[in-house]
Protein backbone atom coordinates (compact mmCIF):
# COMPACT_ATOMS: atom_id res chain seq x y z
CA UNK A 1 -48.87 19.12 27.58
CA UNK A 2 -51.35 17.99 25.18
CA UNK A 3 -52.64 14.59 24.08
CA UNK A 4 -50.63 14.34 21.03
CA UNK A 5 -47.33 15.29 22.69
CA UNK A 6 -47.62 12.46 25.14
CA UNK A 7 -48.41 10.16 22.72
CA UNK A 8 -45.22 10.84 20.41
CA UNK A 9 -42.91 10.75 23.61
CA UNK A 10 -44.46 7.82 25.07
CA UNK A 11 -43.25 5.78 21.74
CA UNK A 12 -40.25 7.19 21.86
CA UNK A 13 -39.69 6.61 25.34
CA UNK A 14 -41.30 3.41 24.97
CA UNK A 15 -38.55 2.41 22.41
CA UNK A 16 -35.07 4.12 24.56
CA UNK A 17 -36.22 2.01 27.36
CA UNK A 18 -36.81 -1.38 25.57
CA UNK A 19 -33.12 -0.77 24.17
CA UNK A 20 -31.36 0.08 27.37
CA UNK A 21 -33.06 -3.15 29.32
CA UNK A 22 -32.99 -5.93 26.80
CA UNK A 23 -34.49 -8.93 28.44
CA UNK A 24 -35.01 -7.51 31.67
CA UNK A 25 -37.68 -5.20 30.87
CA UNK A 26 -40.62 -8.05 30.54
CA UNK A 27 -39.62 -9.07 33.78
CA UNK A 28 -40.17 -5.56 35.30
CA UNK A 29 -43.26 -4.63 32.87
CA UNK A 30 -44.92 -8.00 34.65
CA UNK A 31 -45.26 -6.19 38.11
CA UNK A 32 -46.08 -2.97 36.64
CA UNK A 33 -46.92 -0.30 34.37
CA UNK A 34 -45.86 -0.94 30.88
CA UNK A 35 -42.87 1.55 29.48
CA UNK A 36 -45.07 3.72 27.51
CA UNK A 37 -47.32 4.15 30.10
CA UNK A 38 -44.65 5.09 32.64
CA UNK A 39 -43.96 8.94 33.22
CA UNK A 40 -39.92 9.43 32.67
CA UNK A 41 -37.65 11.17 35.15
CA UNK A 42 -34.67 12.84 35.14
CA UNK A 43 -32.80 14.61 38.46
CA UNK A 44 -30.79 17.87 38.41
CA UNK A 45 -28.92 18.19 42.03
CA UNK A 46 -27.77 14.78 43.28
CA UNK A 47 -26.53 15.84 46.92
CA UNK A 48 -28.29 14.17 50.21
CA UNK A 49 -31.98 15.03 49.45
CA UNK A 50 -31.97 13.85 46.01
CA UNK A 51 -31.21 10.98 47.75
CA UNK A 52 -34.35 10.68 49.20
CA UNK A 53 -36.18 11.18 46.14
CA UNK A 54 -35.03 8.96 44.15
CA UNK A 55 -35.40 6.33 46.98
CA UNK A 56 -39.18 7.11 46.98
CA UNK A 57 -39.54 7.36 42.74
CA UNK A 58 -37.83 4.44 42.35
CA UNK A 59 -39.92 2.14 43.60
CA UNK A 60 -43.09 3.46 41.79
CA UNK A 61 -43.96 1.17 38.81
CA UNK A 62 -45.47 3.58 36.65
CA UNK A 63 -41.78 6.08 36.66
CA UNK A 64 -38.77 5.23 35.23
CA UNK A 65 -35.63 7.56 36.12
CA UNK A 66 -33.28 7.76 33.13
CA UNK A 67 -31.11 10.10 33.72
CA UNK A 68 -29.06 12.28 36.56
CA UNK A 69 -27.22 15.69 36.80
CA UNK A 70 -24.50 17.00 39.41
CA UNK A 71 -21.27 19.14 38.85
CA UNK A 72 -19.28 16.68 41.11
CA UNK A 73 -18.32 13.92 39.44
CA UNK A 74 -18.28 11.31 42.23
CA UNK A 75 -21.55 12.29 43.18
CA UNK A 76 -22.90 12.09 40.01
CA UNK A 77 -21.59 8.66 39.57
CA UNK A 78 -23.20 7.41 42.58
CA UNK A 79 -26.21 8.41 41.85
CA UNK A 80 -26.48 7.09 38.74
CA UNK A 81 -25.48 3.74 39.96
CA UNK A 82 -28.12 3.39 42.82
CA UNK A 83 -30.39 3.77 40.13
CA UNK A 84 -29.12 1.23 38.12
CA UNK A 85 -28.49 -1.47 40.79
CA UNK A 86 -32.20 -0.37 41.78
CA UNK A 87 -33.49 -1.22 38.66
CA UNK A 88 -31.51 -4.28 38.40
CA UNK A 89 -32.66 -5.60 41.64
CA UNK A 90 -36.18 -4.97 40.96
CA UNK A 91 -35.99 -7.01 37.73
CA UNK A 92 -34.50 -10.30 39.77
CA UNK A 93 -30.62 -9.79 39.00
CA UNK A 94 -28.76 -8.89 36.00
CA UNK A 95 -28.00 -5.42 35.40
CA UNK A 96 -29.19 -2.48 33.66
CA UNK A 97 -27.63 0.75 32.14
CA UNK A 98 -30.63 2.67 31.29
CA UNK A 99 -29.40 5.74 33.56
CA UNK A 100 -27.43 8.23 32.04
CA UNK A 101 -25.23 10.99 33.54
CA UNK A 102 -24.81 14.43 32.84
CA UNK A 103 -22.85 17.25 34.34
CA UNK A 104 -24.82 19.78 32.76
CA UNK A 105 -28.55 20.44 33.41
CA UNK A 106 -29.25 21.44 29.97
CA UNK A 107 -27.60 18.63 28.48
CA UNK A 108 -30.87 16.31 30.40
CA UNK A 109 -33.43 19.32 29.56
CA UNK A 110 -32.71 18.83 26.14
CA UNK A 111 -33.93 14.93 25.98
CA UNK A 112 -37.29 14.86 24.52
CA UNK A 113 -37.61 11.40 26.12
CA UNK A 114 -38.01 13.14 29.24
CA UNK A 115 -41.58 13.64 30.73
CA UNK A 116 -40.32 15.33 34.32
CA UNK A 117 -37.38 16.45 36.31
CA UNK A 118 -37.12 16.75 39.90
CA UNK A 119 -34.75 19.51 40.98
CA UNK A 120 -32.70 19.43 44.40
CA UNK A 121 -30.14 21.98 43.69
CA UNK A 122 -29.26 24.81 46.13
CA UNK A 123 -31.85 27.56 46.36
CA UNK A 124 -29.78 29.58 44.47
CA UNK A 125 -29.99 27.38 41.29
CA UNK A 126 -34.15 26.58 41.48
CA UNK A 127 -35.44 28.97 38.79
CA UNK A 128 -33.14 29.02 36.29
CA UNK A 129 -33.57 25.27 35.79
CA UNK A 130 -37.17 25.37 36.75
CA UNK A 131 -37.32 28.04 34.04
CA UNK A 132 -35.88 26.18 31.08
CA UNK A 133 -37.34 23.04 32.00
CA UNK A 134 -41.12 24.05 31.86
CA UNK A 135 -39.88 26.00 28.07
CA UNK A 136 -38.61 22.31 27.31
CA UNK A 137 -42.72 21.31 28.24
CA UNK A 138 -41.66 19.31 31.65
CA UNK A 139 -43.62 19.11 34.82
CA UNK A 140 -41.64 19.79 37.81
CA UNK A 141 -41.09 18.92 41.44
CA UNK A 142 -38.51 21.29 42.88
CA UNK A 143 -37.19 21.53 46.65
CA UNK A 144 -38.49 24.47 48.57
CA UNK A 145 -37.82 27.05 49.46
CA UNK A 146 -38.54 28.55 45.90
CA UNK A 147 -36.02 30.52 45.40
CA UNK A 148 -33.89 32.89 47.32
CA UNK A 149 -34.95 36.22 45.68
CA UNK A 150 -38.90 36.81 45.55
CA UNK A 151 -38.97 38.02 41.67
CA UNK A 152 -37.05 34.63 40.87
CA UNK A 153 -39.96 33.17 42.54
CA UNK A 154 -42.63 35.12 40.73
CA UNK A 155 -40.67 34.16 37.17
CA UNK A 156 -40.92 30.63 37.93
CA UNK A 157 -44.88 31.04 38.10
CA UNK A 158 -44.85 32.61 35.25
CA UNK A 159 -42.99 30.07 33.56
CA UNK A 160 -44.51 27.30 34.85
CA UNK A 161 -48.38 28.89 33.74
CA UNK A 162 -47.36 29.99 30.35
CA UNK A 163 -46.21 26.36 29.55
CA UNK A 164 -49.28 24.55 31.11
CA UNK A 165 -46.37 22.06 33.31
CA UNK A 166 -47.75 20.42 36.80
CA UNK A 167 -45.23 21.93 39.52
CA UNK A 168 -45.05 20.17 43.13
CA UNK A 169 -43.66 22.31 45.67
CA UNK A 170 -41.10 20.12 47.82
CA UNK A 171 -43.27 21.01 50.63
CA UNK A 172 -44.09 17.76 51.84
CA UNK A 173 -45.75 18.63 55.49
CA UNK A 174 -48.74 19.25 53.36
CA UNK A 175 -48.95 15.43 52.61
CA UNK A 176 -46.93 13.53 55.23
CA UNK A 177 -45.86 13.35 58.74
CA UNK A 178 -48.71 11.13 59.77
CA UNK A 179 -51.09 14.18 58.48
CA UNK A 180 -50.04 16.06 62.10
CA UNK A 181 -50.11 19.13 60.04
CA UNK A 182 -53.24 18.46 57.97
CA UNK A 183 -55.43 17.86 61.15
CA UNK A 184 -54.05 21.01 62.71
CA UNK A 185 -55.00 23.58 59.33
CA UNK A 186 -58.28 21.53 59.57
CA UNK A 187 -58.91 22.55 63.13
CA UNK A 188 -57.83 26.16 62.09
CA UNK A 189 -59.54 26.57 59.27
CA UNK A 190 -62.82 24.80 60.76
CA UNK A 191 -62.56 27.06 63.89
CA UNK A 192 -61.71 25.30 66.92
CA UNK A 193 -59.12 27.20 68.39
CA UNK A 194 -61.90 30.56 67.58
CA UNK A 195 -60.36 33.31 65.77
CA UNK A 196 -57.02 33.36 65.42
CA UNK A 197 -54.56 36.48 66.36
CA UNK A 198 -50.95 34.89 66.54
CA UNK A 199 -48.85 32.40 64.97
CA UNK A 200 -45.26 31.76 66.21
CA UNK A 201 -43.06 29.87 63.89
CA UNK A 202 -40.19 28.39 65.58
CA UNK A 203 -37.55 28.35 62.76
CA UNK A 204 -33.76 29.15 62.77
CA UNK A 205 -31.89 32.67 62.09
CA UNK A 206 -31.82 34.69 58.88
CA UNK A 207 -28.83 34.31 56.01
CA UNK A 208 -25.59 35.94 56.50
CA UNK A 209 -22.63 36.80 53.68
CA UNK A 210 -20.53 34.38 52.83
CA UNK A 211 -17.61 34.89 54.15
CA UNK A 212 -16.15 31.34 53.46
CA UNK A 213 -12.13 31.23 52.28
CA UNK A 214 -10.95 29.87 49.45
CA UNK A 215 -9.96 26.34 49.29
CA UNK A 216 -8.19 24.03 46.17
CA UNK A 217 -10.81 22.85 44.00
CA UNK A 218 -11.20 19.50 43.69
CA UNK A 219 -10.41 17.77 40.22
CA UNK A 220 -13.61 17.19 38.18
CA UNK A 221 -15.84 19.44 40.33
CA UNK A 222 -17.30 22.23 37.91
CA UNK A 223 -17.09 24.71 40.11
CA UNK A 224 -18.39 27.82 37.78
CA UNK A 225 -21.39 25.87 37.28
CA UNK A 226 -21.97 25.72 40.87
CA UNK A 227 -21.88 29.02 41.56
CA UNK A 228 -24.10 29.54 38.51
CA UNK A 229 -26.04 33.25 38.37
CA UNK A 230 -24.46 33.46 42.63
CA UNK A 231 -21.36 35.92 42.95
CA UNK A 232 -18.45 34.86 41.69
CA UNK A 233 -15.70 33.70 44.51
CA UNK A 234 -13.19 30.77 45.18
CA UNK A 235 -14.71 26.70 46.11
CA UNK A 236 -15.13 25.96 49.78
CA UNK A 237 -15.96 22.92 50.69
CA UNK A 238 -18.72 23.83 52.78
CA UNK A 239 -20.72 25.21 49.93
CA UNK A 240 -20.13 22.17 47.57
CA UNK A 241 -18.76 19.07 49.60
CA UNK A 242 -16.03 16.69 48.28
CA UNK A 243 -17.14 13.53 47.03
CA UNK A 244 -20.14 11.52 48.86
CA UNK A 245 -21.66 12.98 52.37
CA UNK A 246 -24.16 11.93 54.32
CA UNK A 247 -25.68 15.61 55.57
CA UNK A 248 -26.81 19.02 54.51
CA UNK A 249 -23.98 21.45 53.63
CA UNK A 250 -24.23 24.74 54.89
CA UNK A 251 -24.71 27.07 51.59
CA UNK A 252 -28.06 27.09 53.50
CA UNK A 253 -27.04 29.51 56.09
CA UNK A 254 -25.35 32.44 53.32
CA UNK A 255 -27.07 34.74 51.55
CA UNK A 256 -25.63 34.36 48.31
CA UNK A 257 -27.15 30.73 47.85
CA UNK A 258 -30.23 30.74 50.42
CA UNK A 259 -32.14 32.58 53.02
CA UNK A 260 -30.49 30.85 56.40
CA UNK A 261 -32.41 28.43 58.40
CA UNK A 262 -34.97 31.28 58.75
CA UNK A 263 -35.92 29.77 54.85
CA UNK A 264 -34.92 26.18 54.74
CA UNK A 265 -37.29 24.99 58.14
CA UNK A 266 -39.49 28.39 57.38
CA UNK A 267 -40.38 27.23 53.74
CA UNK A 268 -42.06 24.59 55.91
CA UNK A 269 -43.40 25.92 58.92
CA UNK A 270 -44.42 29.23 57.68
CA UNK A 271 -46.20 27.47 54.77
CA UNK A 272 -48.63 25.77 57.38
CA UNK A 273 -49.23 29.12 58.81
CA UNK A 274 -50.19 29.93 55.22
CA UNK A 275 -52.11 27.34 54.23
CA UNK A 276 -53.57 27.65 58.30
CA UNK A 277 -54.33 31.02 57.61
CA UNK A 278 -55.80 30.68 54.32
CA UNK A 279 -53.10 33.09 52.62
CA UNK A 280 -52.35 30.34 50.05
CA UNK A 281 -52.40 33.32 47.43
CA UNK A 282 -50.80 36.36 49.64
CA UNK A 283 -49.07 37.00 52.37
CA UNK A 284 -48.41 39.73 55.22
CA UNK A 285 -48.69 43.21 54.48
CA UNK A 286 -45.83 44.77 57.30
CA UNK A 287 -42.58 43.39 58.74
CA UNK A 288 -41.71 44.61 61.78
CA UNK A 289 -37.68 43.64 62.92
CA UNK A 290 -36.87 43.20 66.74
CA UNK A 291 -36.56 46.59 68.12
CA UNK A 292 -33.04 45.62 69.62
CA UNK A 293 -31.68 43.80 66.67
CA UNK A 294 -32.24 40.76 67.71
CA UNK A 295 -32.09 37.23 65.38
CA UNK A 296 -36.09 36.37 66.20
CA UNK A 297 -38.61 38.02 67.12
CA UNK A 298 -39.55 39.12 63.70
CA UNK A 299 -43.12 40.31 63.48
CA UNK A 300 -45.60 39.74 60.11
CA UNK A 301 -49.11 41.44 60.18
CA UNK A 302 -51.62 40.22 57.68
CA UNK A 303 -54.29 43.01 56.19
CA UNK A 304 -56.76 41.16 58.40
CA UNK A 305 -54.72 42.05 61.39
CA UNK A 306 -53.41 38.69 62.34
CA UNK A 307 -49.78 38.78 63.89
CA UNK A 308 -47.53 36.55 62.91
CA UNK A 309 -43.87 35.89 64.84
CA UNK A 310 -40.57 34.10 63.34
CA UNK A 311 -39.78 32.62 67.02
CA UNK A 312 -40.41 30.11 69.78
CA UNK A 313 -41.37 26.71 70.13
CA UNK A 314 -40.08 24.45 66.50
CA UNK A 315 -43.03 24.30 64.29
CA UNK A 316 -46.11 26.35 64.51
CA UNK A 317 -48.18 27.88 67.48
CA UNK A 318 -51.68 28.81 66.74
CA UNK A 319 -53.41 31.36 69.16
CA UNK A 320 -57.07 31.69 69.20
CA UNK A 321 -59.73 33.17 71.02
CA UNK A 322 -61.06 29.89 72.41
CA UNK A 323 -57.24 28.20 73.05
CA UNK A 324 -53.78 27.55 71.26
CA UNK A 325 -52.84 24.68 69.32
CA UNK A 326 -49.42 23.92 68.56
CA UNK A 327 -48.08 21.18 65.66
CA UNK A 328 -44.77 20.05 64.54
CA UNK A 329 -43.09 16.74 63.32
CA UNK A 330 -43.44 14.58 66.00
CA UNK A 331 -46.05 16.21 68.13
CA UNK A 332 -49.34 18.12 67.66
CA UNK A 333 -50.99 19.73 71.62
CA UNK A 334 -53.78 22.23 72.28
CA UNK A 335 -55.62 23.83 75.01
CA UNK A 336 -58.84 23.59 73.57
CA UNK A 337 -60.14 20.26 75.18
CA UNK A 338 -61.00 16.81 72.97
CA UNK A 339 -60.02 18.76 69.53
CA UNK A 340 -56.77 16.75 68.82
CA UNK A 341 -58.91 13.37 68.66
CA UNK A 342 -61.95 15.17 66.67
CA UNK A 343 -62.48 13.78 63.21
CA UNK A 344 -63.26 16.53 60.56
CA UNK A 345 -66.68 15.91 59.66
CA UNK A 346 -68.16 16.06 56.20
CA UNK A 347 -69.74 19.35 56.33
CA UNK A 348 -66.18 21.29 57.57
CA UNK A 349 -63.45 22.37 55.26
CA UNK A 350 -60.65 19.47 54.79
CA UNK A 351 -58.03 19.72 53.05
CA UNK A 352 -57.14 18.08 49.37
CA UNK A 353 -56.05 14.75 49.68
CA UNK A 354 -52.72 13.42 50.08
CA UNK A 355 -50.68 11.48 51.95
CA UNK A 356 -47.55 10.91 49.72
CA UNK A 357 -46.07 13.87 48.56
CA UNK A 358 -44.54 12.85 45.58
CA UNK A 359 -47.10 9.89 44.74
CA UNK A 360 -49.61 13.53 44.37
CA UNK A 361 -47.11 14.75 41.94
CA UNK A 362 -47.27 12.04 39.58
CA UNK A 363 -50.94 11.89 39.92
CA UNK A 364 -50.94 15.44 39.26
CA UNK A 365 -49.20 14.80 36.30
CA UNK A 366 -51.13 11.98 35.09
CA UNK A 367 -54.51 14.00 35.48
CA UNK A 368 -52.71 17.47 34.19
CA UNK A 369 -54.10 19.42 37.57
CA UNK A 370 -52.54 21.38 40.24
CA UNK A 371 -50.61 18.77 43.36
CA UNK A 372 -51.31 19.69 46.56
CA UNK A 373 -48.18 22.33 46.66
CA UNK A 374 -48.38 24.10 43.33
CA UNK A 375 -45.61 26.73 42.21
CA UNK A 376 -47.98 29.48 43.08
CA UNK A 377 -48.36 28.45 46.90
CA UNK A 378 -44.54 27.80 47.33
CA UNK A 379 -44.25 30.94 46.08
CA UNK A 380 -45.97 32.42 48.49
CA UNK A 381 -44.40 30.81 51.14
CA UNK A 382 -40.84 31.66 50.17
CA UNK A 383 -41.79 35.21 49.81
CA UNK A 384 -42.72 34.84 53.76
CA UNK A 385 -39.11 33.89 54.11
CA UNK A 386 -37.46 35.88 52.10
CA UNK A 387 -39.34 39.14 53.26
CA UNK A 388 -38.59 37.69 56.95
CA UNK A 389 -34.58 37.79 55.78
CA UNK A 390 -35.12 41.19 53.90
CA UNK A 391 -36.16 42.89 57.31
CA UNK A 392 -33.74 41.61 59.37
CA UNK A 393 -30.87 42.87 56.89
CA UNK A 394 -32.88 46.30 56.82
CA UNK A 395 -32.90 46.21 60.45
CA UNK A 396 -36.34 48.86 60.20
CA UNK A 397 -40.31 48.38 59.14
CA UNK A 398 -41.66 47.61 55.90
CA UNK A 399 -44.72 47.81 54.35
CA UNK A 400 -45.07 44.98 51.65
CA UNK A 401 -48.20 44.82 48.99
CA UNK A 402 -48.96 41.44 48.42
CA UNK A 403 -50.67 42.11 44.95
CA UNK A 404 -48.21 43.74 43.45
CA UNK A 405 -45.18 41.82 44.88
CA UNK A 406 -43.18 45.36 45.76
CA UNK A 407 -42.48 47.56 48.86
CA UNK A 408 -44.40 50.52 50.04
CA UNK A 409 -42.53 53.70 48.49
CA UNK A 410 -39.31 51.70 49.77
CA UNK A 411 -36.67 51.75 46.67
CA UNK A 412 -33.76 49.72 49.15
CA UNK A 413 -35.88 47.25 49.76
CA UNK A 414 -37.56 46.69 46.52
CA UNK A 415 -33.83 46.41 45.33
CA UNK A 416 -33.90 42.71 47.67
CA UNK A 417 -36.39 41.21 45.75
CA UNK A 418 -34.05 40.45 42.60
CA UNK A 419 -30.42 39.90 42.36
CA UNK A 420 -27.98 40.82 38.96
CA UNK A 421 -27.76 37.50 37.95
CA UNK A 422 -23.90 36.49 36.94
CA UNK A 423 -23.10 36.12 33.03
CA UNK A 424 -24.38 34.54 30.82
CA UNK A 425 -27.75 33.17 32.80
CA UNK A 426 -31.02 34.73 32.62
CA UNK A 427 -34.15 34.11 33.73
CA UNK A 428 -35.71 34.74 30.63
């Protein structure tokens, strides 16, 4: 984005946001950023992690979110009122009705008073919007994991380089968690465990076909577009929830829409591996499925020889020649003595810094570099997952080239890492 283009949508911005306020925008310019120095927002996926993301965006003085996408209406609704009353309360009382509502994606994209959009749509529906909203010039911070098919992934890149747009990775272990994971890739990286030859990640199973039945569509719900460039077949509930809901619906575990909970906790866990490993910009080289079919057990070898398991304990295990070291949410243990206390010191590797996933985002924006997750590294980590739910369908060993993004003299599998998309979207 250059100079000039800021400046023109910062007036114009600057000017929508006066009028939708009135009065109550002095009040809310005196505790923070004024409007045309505020980066503008708008959401595409309001189900129970948007939630969470507008909860932390909202508060920041230097965003404003004016706008909100979903295809079911309640939903969409809802969300745009929490930003409103947020606003309102913020300002003292009164109200506000800067927040509009769309139930089409490209209906928001097409606002030029937008600066960002954060996308929390199903996995299925990351790159197409990721896509068009980096052509429209917009930075981006969409949920992980990338996408569901690896060459979706590798689009997205593309799209986000060609059109110079900051990208955040929803990957927020790299910032938060009381920097658990942060010490531990330190210690890797810096180490103290010795060399490393294994890492388990201790994520759920692979994807599975939908197999769902077909149940009345609610009225309002815009079904088509939720299926989007998926299969076409009849609503469930379970895919796309009626009305508000308080957890996370289970498109998740079918292959049509994501890549199981092998992808949804793996976009995590095997991105600390990553990032542990210093793969940031590649990835495994063979998969090796469980001999007797099994759901884990689901072996990754790096060209450097390191091993890498999809099983055992939640999180990551690290095994070294000098000890293990094991990290996850709530708890980070090792074997080597006094390292879980030891301060990285200012000679040793650390990583960049951040401890607010989203506050790196807007920074990131602010000073037009790469966040701490960039579209290239979730990549990467996806691919992990989705070449973890490619061998467990093929049931057999693969040999995967990193560089080139394609299977060893393996046409079948090569045909997993893109899907016909359904009529009339495109990647392109």
């Amino acid at each position: 984005m250059t100079a000039h283009r800021i400046t023109r949508r910062r007036f114009v911005q600057a000017s929508l946001f006066a009028a939708s306020v009135g009065p109550l925008a002095a009040a809310r310019m005196a505790r923070g950023a004024a409007a045309n120095e505020r980066i503008t927002l708008g959401f595409i996926g309001m189900g129970k992690q948007a939630g969470g993301h507008v909860g932390r965006l909202l508060g920041m003085p230097d965003v404003q979110i004016l706008a909100v996408s979903d295809v079911e209406p309640t939903r969409l609704a809802d969300a745009k009122q929490k930003v409103e009353n947020g606003y309102a309360k913020q300002t003292g009382g009164g109200s506000y009705s800067g927040c509009a509502a769309y139930a089409d994606f490209r209906e928001l994209l097409a606002r030029q008073d937008i600066d960002a959009v954060v996308i929390s749509t199903p996995d299925h529906w990351h790159a197409i919007p990721t896509i068009m909203a980096a052509q429209a010039g917009k930075d981006i911070y969409c949920e992980k994991p990338l996408s569901v098919f690896i060459a979706e992934g590798r689009a997205m890149v593309d799209a986000v380089r060609k059109h110079n747009v900051v990208f955040q990775t929803g990957s927020q272990q790299r910032s938060e968690f009381g920097g658990k994971f942060r010490h531990a890739v330190e210690l890797v990286r810096n180490g103290h465990i010795g060399e490393v030859k294994t890492v388990r990640v201790g994520v759920g199973e692979a994807a599975i076909p939908c197999d769902l039945p077909t149940e009345e569509l609610p009225a309002g719900t815009d079904w088509n577009m939720w299926l989007g460039p998926a299969p076409e077949r009849g609503y469930n509930s379970v895919l796309c929830p009626k009305g508000l809901h308080n957890h996370f619906p289970a498109w998740r575990k079918y292959r049509e829409y994501a890549g199981g909970a092998l992808s949804d906790m793996g976009a995590h866990h095997f991105d600390i591996a990553q990032w542990a490993l210093n793969k940031d910009d590649s990835g495994p080289v063979k998969i090796e499925p469980p001999a007797d079919g099994g759901k884990s057990g689901l072996k990754f070898t790096y060209a450097d020889g390191i091993e890498m398991f999809h099983g055992g304990p939640s999180g990551c295990t690290f095994e070294g020649t000098k000890g293990t070291l094991y990290v996850d949410r709530r708890t980070m243990e090792s074997t080597v003595a006094g390292i879980i206390n030891r301060k990285t010191t200012d000679t040793e590797w650390r990583c960049p810094p951040s401890d607010n996933h989203h506050r790196d985002w807007i920074e990131a924006i602010k000073a037009r570099r790469k966040p701490i997750c960039d579209v290239e590294i979730g990549h990467r980590s996806g691919t992990v997952c989705a070449l973890g739910n490619i061998g467990y369908q093929l049931k057999r060993p693969l040999r995967w080239d990193p560089k080139s993004e394609k299977f060893v003299d393996d046409a079948e599998a090569d045909a997993l890492i893109t899907r016909e998309l359904r009529a009339p979207w495109k990647l392109a």
